[in-house]
PDB file of N, CA and C in Angstrom:
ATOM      1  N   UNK A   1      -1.891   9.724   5.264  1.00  0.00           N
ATOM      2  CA  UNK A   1      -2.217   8.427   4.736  1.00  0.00           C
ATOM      3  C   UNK A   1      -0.973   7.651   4.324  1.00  0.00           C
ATOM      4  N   UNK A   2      -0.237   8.026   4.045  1.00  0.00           N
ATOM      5  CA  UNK A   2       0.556   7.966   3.575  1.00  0.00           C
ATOM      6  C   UNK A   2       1.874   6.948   4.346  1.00  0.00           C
ATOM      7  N   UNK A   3       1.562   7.872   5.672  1.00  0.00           N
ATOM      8  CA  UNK A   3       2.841   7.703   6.629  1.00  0.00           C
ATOM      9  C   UNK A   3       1.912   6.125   7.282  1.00  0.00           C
ATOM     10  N   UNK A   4       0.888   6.183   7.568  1.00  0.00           N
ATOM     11  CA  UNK A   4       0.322   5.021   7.897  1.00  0.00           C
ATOM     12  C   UNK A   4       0.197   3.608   6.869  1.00  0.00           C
ATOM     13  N   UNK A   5       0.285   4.230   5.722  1.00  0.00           N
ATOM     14  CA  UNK A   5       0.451   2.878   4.631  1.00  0.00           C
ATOM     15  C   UNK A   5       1.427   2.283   5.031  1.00  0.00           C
ATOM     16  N   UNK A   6       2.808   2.937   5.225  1.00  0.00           N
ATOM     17  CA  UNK A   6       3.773   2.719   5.098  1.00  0.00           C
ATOM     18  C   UNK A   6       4.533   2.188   6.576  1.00  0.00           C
ATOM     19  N   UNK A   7       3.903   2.461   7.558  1.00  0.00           N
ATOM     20  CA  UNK A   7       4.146   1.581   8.540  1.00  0.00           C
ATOM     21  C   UNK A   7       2.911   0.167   8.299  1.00  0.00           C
ATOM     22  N   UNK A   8       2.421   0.141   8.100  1.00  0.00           N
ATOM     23  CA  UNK A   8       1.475  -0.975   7.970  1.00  0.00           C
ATOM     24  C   UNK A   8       2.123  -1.931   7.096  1.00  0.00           C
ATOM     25  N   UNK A   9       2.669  -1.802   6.049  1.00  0.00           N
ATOM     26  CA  UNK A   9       3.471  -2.327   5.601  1.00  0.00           C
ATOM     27  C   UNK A   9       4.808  -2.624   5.941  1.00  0.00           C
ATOM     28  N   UNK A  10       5.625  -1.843   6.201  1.00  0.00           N
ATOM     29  CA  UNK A  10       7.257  -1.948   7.315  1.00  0.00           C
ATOM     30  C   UNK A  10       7.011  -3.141   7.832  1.00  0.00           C
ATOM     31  N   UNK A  11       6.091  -3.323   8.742  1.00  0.00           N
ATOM     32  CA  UNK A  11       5.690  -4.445   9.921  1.00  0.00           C
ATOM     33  C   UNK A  11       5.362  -5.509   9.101  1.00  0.00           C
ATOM     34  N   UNK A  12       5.000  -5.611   7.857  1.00  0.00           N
ATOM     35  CA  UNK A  12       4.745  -6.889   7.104  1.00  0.00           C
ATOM     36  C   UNK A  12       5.933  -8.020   6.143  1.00  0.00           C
ATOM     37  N   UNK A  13       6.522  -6.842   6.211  1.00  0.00           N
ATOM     38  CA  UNK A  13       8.089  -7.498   5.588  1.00  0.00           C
ATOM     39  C   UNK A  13       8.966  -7.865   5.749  1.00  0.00           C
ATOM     40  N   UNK A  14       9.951  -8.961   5.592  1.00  0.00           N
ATOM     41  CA  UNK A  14      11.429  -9.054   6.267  1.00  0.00           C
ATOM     42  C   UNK A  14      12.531  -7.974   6.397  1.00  0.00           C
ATOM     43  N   UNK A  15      12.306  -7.032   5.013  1.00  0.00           N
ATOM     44  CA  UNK A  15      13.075  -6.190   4.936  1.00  0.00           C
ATOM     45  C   UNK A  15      12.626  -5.129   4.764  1.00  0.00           C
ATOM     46  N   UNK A  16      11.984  -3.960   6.063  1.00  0.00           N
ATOM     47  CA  UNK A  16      11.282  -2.569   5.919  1.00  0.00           C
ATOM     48  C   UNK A  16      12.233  -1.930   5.397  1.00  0.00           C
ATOM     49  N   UNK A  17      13.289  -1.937   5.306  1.00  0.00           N
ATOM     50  CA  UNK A  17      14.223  -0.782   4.766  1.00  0.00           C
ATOM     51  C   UNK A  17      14.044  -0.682   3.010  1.00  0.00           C
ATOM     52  N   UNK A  18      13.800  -2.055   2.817  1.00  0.00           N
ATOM     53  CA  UNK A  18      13.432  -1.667   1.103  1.00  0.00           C
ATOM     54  C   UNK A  18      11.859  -1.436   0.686  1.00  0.00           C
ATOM     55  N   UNK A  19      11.222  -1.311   1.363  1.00  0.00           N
ATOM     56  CA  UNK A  19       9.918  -0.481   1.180  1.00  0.00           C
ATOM     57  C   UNK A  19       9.858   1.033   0.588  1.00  0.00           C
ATOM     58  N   UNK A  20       9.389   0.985  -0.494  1.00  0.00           N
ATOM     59  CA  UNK A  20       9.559   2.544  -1.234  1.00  0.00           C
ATOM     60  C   UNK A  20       7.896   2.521  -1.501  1.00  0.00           C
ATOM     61  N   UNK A  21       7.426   3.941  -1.186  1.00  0.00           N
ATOM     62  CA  UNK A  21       6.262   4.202  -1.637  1.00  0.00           C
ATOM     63  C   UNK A  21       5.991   5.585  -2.520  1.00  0.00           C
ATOM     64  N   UNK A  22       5.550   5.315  -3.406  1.00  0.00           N
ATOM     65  CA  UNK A  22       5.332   6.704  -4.383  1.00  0.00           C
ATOM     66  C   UNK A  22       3.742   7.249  -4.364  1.00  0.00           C
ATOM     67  N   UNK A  23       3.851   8.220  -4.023  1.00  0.00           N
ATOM     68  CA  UNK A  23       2.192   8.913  -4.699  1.00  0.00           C
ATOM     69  C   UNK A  23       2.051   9.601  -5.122  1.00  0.00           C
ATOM     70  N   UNK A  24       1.550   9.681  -6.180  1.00  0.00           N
ATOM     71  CA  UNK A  24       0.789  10.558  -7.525  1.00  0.00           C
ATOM     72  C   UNK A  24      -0.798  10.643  -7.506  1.00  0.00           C
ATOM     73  N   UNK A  25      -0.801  12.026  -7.841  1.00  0.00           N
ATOM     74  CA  UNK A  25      -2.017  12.332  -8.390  1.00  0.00           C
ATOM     75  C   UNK A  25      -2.490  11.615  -9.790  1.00  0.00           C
ATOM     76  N   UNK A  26      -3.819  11.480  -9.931  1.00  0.00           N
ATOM     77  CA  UNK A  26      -4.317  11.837 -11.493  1.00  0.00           C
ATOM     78  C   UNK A  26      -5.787  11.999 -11.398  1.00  0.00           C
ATOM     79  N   UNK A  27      -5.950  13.100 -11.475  1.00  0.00           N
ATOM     80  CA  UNK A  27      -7.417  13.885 -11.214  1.00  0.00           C
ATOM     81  C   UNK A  27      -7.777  14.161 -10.230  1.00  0.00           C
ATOM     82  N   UNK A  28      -8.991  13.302  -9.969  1.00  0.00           N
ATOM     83  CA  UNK A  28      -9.557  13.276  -8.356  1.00  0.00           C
ATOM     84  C   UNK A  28      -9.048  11.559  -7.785  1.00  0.00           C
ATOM     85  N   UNK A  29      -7.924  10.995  -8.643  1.00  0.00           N
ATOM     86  CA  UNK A  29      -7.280   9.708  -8.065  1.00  0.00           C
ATOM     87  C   UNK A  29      -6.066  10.219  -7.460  1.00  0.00           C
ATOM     88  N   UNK A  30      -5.822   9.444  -5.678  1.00  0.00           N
ATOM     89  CA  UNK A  30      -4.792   9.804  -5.417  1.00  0.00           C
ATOM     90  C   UNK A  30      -3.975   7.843  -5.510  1.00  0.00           C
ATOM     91  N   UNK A  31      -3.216   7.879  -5.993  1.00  0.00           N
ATOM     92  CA  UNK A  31      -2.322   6.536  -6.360  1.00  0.00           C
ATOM     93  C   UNK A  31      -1.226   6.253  -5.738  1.00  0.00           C
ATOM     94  N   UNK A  32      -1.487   5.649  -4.941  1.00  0.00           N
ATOM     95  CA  UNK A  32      -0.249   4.654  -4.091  1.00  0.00           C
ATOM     96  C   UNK A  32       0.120   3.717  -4.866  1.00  0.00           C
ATOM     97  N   UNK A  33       2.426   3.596  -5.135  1.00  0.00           N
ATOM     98  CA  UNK A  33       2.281   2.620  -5.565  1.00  0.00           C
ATOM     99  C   UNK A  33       3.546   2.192  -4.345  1.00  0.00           C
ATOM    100  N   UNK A  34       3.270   0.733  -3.871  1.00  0.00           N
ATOM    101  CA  UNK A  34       3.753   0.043  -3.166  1.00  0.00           C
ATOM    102  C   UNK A  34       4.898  -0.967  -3.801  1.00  0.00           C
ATOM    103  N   UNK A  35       6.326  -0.836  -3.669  1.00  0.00           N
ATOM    104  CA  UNK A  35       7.224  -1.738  -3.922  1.00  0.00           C
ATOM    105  C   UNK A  35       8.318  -2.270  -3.068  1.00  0.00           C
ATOM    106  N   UNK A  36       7.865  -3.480  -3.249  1.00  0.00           N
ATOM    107  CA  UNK A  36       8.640  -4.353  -2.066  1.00  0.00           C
ATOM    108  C   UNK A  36       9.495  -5.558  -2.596  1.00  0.00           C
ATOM    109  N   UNK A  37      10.077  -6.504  -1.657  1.00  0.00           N
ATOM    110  CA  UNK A  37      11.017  -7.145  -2.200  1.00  0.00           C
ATOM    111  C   UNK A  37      10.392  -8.409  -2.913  1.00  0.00           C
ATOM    112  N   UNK A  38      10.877  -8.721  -3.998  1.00  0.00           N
ATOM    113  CA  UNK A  38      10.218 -10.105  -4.557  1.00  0.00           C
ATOM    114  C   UNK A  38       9.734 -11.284  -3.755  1.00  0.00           C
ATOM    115  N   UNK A  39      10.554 -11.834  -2.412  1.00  0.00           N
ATOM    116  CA  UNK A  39      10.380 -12.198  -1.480  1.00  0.00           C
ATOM    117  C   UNK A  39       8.989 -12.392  -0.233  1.00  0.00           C
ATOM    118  N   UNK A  40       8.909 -10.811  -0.191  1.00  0.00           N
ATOM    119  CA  UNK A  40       7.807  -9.998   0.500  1.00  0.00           C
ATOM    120  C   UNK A  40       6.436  -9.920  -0.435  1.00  0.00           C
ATOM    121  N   UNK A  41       6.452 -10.136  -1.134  1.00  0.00           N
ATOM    122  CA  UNK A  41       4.826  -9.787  -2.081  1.00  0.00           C
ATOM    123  C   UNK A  41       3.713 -10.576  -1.948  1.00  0.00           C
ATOM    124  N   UNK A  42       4.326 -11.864  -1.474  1.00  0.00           N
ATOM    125  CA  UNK A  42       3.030 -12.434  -0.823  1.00  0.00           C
ATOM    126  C   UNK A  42       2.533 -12.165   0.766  1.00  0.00           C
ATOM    127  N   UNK A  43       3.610 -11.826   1.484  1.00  0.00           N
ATOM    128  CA  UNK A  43       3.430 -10.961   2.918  1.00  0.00           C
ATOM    129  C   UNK A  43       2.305 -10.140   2.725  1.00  0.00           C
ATOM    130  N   UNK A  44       2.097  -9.233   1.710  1.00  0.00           N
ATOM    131  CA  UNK A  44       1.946  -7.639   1.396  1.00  0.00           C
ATOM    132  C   UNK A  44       0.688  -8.280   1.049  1.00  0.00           C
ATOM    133  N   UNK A  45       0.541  -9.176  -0.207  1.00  0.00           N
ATOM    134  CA  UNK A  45      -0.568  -9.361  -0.856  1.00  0.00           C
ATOM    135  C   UNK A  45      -1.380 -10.147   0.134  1.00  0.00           C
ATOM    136  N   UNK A  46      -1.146 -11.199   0.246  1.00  0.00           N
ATOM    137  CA  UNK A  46      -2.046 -12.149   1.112  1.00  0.00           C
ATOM    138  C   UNK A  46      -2.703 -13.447   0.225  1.00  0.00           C
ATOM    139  N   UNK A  47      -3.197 -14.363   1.045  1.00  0.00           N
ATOM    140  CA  UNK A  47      -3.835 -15.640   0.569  1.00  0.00           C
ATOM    141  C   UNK A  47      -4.906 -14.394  -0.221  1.00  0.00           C
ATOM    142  N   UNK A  48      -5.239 -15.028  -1.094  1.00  0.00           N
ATOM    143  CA  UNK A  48      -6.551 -14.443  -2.053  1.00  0.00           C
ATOM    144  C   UNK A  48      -6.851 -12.728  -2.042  1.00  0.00           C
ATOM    145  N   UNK A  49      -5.419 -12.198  -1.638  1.00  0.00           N
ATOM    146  CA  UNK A  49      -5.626 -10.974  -1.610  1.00  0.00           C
ATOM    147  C   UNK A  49      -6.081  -9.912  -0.898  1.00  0.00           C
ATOM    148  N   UNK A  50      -6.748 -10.999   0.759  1.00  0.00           N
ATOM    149  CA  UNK A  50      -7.076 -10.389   1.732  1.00  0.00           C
ATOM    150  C   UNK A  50      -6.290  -9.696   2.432  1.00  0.00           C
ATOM    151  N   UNK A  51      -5.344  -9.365   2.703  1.00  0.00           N
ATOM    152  CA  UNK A  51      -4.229  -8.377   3.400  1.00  0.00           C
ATOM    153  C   UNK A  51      -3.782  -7.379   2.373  1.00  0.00           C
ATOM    154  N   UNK A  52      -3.943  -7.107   1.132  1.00  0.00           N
ATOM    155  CA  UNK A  52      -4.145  -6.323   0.460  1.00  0.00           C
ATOM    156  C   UNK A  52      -5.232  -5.421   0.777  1.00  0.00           C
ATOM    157  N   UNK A  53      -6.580  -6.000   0.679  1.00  0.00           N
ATOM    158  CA  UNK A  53      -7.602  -5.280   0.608  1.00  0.00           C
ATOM    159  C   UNK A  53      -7.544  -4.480   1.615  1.00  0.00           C
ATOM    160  N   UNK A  54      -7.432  -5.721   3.073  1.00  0.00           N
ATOM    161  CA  UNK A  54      -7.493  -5.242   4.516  1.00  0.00           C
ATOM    162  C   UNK A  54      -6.737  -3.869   4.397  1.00  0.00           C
ATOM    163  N   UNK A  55      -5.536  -3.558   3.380  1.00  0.00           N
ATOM    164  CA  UNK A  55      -4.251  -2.799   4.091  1.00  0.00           C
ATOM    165  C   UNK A  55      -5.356  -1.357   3.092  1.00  0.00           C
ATOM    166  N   UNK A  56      -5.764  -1.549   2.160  1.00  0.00           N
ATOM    167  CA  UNK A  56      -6.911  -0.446   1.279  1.00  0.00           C
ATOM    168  C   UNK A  56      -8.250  -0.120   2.364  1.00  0.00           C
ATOM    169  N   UNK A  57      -8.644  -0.847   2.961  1.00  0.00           N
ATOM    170  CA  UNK A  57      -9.711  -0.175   3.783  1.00  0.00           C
ATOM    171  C   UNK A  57      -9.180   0.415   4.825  1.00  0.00           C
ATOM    172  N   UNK A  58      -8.172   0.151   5.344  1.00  0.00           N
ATOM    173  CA  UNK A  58      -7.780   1.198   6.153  1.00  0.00           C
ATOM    174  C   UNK A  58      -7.106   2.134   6.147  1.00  0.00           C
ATOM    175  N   UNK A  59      -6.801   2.237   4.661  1.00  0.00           N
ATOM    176  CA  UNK A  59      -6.610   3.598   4.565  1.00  0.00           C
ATOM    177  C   UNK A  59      -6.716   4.317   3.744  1.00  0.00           C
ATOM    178  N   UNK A  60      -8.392   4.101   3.312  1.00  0.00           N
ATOM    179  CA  UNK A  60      -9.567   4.475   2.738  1.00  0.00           C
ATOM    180  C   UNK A  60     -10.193   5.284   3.893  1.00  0.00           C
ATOM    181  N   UNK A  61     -10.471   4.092   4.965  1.00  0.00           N
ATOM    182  CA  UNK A  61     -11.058   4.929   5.550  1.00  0.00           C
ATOM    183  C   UNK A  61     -10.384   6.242   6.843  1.00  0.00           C
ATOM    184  N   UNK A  62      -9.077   6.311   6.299  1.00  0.00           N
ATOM    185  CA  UNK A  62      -8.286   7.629   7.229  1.00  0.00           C
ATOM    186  C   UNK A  62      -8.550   8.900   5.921  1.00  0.00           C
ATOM    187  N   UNK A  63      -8.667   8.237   4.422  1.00  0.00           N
ATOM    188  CA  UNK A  63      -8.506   9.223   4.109  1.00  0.00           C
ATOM    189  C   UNK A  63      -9.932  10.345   3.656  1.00  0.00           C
ATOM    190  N   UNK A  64      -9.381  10.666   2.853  1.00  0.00           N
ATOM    191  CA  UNK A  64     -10.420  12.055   2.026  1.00  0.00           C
ATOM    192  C   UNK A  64     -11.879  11.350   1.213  1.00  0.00           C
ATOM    193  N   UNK A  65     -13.298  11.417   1.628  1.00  0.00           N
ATOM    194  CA  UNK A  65     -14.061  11.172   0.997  1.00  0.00           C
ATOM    195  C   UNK A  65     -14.001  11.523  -0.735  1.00  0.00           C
ATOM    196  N   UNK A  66     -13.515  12.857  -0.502  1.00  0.00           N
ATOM    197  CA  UNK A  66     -13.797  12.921  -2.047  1.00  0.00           C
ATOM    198  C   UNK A  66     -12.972  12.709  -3.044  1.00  0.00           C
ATOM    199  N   UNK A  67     -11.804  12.033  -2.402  1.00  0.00           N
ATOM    200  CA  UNK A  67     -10.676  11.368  -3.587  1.00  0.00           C
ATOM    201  C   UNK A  67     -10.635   9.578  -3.540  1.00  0.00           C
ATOM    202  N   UNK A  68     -10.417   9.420  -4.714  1.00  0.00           N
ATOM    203  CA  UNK A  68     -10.879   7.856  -4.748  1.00  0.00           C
ATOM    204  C   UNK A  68      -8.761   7.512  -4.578  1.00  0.00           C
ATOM    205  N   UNK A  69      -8.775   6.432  -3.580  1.00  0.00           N
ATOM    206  CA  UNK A  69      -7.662   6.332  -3.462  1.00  0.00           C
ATOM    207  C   UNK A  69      -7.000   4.925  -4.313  1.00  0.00           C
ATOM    208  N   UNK A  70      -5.631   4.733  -4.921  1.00  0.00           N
ATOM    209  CA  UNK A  70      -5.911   3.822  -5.848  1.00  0.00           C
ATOM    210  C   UNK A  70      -4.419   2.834  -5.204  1.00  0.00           C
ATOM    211  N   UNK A  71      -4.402   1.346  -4.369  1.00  0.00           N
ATOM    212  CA  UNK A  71      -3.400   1.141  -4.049  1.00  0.00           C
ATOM    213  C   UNK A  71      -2.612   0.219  -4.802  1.00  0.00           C
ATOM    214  N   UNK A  72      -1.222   0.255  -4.965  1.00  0.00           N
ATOM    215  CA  UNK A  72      -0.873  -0.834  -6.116  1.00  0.00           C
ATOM    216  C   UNK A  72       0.228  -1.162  -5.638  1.00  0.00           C
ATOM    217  N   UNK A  73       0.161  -2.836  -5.862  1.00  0.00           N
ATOM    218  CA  UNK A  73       1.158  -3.198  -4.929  1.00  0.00           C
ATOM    219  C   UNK A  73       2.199  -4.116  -6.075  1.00  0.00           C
ATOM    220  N   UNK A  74       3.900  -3.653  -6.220  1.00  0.00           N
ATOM    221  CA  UNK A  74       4.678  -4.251  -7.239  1.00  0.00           C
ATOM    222  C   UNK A  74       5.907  -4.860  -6.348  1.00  0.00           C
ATOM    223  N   UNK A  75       6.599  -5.698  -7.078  1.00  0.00           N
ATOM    224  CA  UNK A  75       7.984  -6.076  -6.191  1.00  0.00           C
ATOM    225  C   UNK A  75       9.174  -5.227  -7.005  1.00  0.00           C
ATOM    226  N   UNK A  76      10.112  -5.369  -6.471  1.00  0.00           N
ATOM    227  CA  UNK A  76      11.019  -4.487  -7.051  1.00  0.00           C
ATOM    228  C   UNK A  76      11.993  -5.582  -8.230  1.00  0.00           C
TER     229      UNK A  76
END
């Protein structure tokens, strides 16, 4: 999931090389956090948040039913 967030994103930014992604557990949450360049955050996010969501359902649906996946998207 992981490796696919993270090209999905690469391709959305001017600058893939500063794309850092962290994931942590906490419980049955697995937590993506997404940081990109101040620049890039509306790339990432989208008009009203739709390329956000879009970038959470798909990879919701690659991952694990029984972990709720949590994506969070910051600039650096």
């Amino acid at each position: 999931m992981q490796k696919m967030l993270e090209y999905i994103v690469k391709n959305l930014v001017s600058n893939p090389d500063a794309v850092e992604i962290e994931e942590t557990n906490q419980g049955k949450n697995k937590v993506f956090k997404v940081r990109v360049e101040k620049k890039d955050v509306g790339n990432v996010i989208g008009k009203g948040g739709n390329i956000a969501n879009a970038i959470r359902t798909l990879v919701k649906s690659v991952g694990n039913s029984k972990e709720r996946l949590i994506i969070k998207f910051e600039e650096k």
